[in-house]
N, C-alpha and C. Protein backbone atom coordinates (compact mmCIF):
# COMPACT_ATOMS: atom_id res chain seq x y z
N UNK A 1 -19.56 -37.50 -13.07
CA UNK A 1 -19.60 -36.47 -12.03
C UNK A 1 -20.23 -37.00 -10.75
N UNK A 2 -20.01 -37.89 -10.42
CA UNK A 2 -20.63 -38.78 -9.15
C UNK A 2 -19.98 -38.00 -8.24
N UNK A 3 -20.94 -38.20 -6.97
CA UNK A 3 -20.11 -37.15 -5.55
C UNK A 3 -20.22 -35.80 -6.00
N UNK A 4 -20.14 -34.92 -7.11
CA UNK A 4 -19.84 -33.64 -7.15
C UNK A 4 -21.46 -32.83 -7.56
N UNK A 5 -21.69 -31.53 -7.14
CA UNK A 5 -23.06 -30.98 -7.24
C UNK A 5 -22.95 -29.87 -8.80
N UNK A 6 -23.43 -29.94 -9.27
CA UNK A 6 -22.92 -28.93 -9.98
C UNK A 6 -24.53 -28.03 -10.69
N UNK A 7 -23.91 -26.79 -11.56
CA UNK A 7 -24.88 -25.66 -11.99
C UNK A 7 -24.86 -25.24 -13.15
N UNK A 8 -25.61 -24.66 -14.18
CA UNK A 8 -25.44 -24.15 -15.03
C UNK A 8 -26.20 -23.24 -15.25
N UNK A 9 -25.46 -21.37 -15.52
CA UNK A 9 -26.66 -20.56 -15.72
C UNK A 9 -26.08 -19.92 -16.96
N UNK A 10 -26.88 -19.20 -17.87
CA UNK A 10 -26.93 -18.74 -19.12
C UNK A 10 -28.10 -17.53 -18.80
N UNK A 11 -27.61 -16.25 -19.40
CA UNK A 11 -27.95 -14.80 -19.54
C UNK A 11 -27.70 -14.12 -20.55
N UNK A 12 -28.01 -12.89 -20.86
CA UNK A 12 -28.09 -12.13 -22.14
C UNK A 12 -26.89 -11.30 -21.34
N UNK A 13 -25.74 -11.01 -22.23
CA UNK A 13 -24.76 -9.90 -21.93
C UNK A 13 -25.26 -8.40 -21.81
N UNK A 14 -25.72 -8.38 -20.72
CA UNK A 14 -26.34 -7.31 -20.79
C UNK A 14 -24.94 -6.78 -19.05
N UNK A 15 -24.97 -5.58 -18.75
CA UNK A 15 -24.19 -5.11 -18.00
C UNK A 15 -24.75 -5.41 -16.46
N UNK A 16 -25.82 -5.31 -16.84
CA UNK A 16 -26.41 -5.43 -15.23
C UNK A 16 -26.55 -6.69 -14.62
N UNK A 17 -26.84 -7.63 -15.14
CA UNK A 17 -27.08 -9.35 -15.00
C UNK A 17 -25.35 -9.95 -14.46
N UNK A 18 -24.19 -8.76 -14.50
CA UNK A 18 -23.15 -9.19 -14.23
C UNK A 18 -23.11 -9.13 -12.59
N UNK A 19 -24.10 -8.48 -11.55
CA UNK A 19 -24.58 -8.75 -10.33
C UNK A 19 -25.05 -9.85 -9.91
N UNK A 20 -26.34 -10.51 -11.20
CA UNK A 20 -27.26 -11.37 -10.62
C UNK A 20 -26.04 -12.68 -10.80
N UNK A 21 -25.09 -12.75 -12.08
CA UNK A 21 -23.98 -13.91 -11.92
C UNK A 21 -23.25 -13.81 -10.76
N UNK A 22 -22.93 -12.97 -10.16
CA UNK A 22 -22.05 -12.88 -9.43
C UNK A 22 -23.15 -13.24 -7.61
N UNK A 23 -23.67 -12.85 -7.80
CA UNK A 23 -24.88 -13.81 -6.39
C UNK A 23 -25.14 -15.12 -6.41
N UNK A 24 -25.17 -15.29 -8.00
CA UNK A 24 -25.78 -16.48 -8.29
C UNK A 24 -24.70 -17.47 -7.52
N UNK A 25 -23.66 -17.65 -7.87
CA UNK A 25 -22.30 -18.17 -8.20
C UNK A 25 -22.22 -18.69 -6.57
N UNK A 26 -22.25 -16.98 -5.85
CA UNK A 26 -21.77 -16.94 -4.28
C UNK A 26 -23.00 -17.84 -3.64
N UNK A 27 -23.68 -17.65 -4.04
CA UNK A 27 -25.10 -18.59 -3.29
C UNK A 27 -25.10 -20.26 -3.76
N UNK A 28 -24.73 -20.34 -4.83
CA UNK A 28 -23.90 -21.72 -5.07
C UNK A 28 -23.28 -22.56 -3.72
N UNK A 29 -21.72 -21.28 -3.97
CA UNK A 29 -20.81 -22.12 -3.21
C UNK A 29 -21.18 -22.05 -1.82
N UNK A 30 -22.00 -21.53 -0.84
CA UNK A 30 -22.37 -21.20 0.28
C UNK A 30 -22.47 -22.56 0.80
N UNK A 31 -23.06 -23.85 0.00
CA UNK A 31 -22.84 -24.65 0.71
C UNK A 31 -22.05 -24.99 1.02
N UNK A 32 -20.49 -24.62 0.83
CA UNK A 32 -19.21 -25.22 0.80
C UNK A 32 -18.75 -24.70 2.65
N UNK A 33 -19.81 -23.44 3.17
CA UNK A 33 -19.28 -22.60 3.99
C UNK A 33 -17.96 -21.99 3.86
N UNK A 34 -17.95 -20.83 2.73
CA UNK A 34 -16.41 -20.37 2.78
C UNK A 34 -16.49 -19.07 3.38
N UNK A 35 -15.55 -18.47 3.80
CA UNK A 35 -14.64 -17.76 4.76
C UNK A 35 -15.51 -16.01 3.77
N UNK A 36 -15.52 -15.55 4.78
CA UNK A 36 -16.11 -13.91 3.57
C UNK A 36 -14.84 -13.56 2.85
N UNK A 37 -13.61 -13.94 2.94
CA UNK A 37 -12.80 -13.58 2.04
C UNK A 37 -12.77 -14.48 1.08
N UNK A 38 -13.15 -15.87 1.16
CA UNK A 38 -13.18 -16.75 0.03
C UNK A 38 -14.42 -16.06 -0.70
N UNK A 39 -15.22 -15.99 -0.30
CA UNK A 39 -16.81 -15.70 -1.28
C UNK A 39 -16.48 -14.20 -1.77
N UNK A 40 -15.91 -13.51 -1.18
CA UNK A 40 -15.59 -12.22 -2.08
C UNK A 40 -14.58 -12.37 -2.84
N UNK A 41 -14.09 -13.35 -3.08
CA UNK A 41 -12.32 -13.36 -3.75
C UNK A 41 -13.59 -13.93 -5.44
N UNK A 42 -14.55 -15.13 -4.94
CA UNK A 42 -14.80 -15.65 -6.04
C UNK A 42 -16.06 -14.99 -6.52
N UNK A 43 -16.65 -14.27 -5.86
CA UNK A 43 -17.65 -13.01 -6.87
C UNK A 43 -16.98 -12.07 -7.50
N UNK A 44 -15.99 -11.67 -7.48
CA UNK A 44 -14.86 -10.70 -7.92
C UNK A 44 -14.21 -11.91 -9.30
N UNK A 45 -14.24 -12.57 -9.08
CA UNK A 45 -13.63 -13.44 -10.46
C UNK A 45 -14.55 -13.69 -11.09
N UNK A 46 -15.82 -13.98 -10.67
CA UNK A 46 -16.85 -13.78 -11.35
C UNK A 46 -17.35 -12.79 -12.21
N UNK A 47 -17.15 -11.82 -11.68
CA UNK A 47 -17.59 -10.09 -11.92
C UNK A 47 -16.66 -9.92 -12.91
N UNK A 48 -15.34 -9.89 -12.50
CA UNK A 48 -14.05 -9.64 -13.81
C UNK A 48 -14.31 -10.42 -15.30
N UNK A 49 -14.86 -11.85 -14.68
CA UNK A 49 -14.73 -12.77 -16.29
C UNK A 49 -16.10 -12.74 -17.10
N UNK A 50 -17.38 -12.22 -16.32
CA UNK A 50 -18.63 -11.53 -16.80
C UNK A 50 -18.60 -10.24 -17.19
N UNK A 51 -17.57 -9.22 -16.97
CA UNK A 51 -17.78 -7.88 -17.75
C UNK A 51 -17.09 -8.10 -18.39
N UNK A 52 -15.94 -8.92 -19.12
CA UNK A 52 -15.05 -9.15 -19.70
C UNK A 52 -15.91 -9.51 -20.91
N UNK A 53 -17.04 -10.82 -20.82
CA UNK A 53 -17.78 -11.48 -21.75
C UNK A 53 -18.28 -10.51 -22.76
N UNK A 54 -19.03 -9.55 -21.45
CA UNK A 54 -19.89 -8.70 -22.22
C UNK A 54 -19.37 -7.54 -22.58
N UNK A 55 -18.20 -6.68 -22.14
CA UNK A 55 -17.78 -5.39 -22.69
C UNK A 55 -16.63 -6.36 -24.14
N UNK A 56 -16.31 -6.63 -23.80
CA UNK A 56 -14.92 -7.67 -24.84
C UNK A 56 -15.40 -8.44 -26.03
N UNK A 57 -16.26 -9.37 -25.46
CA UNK A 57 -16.26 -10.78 -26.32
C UNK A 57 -17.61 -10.23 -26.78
N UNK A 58 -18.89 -9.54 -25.85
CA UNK A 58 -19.56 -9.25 -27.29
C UNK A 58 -20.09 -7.75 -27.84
N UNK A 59 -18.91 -6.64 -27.13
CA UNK A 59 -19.03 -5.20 -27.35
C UNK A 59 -20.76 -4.99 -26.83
N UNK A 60 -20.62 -5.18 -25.90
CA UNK A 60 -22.20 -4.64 -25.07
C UNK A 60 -22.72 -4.81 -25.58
N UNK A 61 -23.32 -5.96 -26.66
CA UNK A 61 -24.66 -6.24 -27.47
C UNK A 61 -25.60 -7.49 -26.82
N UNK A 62 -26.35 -7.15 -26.26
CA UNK A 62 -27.38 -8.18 -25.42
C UNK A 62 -27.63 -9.06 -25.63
N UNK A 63 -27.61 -9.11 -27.48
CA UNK A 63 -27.91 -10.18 -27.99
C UNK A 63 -26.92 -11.62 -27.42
N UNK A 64 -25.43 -11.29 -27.22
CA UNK A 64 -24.98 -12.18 -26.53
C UNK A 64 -25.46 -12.72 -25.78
N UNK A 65 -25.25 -13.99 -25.40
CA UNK A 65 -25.54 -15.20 -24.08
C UNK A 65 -24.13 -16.02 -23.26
N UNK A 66 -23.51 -15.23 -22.00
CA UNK A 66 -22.65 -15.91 -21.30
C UNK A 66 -23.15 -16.34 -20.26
N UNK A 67 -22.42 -17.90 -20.68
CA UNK A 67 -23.40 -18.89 -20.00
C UNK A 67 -21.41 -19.27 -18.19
N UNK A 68 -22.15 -19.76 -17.53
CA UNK A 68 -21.19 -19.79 -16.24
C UNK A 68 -22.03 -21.75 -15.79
N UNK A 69 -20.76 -21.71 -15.57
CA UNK A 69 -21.02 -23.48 -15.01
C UNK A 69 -19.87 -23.78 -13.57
N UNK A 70 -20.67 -24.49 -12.86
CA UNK A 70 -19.64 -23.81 -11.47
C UNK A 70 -20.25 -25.26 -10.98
N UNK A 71 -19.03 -26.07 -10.59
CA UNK A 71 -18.75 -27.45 -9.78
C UNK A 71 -18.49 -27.42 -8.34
N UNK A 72 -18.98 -28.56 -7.82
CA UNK A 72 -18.33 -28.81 -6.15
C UNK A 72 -18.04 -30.27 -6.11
N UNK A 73 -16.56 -30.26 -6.27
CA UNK A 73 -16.23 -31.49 -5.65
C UNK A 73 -15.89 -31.38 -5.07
N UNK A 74 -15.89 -31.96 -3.05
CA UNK A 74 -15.58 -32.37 -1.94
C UNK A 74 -15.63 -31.30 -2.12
N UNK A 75 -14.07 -30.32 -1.33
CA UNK A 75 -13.83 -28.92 -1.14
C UNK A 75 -13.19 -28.27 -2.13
N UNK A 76 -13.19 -28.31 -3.53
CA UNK A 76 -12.81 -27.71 -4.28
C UNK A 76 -14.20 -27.58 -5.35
N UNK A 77 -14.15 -25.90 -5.74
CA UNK A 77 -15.42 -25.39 -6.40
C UNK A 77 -14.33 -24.92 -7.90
N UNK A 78 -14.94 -25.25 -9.17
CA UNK A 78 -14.80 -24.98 -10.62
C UNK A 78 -15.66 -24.07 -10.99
N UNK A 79 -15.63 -22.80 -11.40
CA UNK A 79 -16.12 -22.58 -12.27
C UNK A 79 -15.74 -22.03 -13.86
N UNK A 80 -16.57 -22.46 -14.65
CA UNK A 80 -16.23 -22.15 -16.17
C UNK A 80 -17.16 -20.97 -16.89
N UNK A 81 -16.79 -19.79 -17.32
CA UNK A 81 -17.54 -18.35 -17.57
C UNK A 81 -16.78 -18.56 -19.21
N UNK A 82 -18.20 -18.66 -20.08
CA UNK A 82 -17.79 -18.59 -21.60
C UNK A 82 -19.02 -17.36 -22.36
N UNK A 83 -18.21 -17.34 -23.23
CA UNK A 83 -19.05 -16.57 -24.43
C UNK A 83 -19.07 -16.58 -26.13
N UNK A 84 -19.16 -16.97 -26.74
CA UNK A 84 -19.06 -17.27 -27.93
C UNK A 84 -19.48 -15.87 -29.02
N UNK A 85 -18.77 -14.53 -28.61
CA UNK A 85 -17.98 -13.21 -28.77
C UNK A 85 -17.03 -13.30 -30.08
N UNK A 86 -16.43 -11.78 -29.96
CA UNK A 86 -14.97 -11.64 -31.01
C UNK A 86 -14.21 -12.67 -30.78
N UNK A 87 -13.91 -13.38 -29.68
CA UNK A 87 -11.99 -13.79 -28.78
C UNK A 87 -10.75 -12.85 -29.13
N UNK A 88 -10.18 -13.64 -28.26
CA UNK A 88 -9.32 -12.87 -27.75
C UNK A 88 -8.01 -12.94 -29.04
N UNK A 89 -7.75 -11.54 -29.64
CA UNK A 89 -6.59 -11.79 -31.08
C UNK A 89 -5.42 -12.22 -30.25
N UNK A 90 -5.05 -11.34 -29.15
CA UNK A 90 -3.69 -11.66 -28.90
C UNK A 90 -3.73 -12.10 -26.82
N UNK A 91 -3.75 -13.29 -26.73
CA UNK A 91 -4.06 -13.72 -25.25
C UNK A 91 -2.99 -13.30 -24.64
N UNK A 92 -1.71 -13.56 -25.18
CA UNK A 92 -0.48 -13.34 -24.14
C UNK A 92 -0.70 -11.68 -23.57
N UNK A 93 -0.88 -11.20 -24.67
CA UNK A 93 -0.97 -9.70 -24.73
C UNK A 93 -1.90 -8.82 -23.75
N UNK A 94 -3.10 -9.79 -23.77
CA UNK A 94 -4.37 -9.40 -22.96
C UNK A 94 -4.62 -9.97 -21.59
N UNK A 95 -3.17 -10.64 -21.61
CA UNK A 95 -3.05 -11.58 -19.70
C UNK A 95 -1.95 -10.57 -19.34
N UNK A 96 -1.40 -9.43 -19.89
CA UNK A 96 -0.37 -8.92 -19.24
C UNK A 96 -0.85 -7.71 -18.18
N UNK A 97 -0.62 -7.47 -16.80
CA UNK A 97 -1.44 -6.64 -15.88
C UNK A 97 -1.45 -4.76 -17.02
N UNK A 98 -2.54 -4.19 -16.34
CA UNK A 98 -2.93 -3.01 -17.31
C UNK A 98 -2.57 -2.80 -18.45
N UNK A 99 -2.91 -3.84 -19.39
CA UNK A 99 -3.58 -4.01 -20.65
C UNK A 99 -4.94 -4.22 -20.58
N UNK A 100 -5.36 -2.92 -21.61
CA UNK A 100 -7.03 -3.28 -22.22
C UNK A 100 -7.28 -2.41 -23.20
N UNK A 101 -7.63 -3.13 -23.82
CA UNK A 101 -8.54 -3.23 -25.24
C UNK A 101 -9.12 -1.79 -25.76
N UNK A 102 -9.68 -1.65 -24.29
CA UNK A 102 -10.99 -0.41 -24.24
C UNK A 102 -10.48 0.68 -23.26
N UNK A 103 -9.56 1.36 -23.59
CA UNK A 103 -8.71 2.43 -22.12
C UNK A 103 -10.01 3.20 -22.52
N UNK A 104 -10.89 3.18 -23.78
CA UNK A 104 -11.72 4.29 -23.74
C UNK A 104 -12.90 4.59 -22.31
N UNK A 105 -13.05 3.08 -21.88
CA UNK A 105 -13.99 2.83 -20.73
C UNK A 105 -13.80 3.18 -19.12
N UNK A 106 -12.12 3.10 -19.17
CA UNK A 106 -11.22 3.84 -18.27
C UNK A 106 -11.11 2.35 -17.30
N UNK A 107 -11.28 1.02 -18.31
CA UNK A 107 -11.02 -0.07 -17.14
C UNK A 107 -9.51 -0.36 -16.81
N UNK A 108 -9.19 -0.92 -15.94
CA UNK A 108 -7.99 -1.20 -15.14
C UNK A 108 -6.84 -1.91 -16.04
N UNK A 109 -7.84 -3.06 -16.74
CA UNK A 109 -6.63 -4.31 -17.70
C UNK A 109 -6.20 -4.97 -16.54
N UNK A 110 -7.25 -5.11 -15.43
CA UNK A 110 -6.06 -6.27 -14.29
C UNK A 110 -7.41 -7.17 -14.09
N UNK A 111 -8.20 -7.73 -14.75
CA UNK A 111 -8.96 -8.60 -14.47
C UNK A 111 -8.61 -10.04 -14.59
N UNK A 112 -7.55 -10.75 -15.84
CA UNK A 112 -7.00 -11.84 -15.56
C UNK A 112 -5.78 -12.25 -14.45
N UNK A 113 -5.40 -10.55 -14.26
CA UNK A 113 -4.49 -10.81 -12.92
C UNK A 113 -5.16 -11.04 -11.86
N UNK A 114 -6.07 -10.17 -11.68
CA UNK A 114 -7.39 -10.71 -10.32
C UNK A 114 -7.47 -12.00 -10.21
N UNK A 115 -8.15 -12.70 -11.01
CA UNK A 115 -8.68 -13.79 -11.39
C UNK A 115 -7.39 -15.37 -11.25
N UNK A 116 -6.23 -14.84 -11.95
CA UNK A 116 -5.17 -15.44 -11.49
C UNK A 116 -4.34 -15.63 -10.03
N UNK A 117 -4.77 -14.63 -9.33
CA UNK A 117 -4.37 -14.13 -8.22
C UNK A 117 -5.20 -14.81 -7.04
N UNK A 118 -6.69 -15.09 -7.72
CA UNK A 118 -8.10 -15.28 -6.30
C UNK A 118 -7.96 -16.64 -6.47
N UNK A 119 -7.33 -17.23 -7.43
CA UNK A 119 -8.00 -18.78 -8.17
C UNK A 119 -6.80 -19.76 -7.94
N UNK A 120 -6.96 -20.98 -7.47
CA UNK A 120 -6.05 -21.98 -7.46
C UNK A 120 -5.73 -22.43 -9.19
N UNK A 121 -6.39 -22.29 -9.68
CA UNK A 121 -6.53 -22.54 -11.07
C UNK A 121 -7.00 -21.93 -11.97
N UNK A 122 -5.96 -21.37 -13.00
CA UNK A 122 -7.19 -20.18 -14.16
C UNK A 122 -6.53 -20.78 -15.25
N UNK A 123 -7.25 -20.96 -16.22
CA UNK A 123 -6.75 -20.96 -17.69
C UNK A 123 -7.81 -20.10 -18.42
N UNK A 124 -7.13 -19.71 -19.73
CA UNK A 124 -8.12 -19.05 -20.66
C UNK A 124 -8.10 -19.44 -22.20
N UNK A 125 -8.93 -19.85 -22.67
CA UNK A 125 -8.61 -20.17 -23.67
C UNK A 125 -9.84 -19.48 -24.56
N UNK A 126 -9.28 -19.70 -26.18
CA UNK A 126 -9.98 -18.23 -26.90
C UNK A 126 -9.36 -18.43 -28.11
N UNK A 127 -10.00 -18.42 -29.38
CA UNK A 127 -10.31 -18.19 -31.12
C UNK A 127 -11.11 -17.38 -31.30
N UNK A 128 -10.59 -16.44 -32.26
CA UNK A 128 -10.90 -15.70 -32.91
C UNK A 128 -12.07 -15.97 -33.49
N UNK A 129 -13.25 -14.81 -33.10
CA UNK A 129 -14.59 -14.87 -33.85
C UNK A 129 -15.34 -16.39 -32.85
N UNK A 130 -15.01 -16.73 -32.35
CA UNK A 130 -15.13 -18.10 -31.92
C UNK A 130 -15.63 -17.92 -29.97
N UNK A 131 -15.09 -17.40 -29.71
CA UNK A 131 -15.28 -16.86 -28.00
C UNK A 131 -14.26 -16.94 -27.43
N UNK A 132 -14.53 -17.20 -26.31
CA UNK A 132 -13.56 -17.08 -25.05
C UNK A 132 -14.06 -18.23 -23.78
N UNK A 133 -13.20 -18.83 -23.00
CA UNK A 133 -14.04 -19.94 -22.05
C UNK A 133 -12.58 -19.58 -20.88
N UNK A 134 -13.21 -19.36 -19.92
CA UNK A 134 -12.13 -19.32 -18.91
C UNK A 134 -12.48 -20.11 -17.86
N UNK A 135 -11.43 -20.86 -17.54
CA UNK A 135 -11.96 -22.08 -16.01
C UNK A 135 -11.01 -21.89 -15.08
N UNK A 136 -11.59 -21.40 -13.87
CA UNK A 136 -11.07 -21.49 -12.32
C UNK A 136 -11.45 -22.49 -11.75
N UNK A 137 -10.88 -22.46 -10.33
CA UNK A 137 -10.69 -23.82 -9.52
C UNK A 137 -10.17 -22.75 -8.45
N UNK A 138 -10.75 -22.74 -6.98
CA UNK A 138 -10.21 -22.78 -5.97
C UNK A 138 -10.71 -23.67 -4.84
N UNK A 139 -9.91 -24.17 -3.67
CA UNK A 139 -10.24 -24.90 -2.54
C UNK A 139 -10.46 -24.10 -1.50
N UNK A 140 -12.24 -24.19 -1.18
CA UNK A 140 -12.69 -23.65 0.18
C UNK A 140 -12.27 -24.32 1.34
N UNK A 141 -11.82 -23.70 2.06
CA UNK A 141 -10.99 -24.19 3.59
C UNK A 141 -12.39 -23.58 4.25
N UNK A 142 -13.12 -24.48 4.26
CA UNK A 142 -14.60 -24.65 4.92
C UNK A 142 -14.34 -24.21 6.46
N UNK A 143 -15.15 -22.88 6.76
CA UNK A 143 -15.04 -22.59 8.38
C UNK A 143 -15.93 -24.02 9.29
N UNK A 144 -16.33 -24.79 8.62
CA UNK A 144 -16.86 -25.85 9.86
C UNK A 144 -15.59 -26.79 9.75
N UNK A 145 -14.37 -26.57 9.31
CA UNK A 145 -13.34 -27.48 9.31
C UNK A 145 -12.80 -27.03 10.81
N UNK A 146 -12.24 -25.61 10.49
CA UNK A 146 -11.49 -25.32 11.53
C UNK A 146 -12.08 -25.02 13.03
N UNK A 147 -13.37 -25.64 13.27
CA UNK A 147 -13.70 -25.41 14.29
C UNK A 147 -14.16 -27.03 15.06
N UNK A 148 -13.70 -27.66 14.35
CA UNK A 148 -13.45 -29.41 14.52
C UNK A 148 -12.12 -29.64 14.93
């Protein structure tokens, strides 16, 4: 990982700590200087793949720990949001827009579309009883570029 800066934070799935990831993350990439639509595109993917951990992968039990790892190379930022939860039984099923699990909660089911949508790069991958690990990738078009 030469040249690249990178982070690692780990929390209890608890509902509220899905704020402090989502600052955490944006205060990260700040050095990258991205655009307020870049930094809101990637706290929002943040936010989607952290309530996901904790309402999904470990049914709101605190005892969970989703841990987030978030890279900078040059101008492209990674991050990876896992949990070691139920996983996911049926992925195709649970990447399709308004599908969810839990209509009891009254959520949307468009959080891997978000996430697919904000991200140059999403994969998700996921076993049963085993967790869930999802990795994005987008390229900050750094505002000190365009003013060079």
């Amino acid at each position: 990982m030469s040249g690249s800066n990178f982070m690692t934070l780990s929390f209890a799935a608890r509902s509220e700590n899905e704020a402090f990831a989502r600052v955490a993350v944006a205060a990260f990439v700040s050095q990258l200087d991205p655009t307020l639509e870049e930094l809101n595109d990637l706290k929002t993917v943040v936010s989607e793949a952290v309530t996901n951990a904790i309402i999904h992968g470990y049914d709101a039990d605190p005892a969970g720990v989703v841990t987030i790892e978030a890279a900078i190379e040059a101008d492209v930022v990674s991050i990876t949001i896992a949990d070691r939860g139920r996983g996911i039984e049926d992925l195709e099923l649970a990447r399709q827009p308004l599908y969810t699990s839990k209509p009891e909660l009254e959520r949307s089911g468009m959080g891997f579309t978000i996430m697919e949508n904000f991200m140059d790069r999403f994969e998700v991958d996921s076993a049963h009883e085993q967790g869930t690990r999802i990795v994005m990738a987008k390229r900050i078009e750094s505002k000190k570029a365009l003013y060079n």
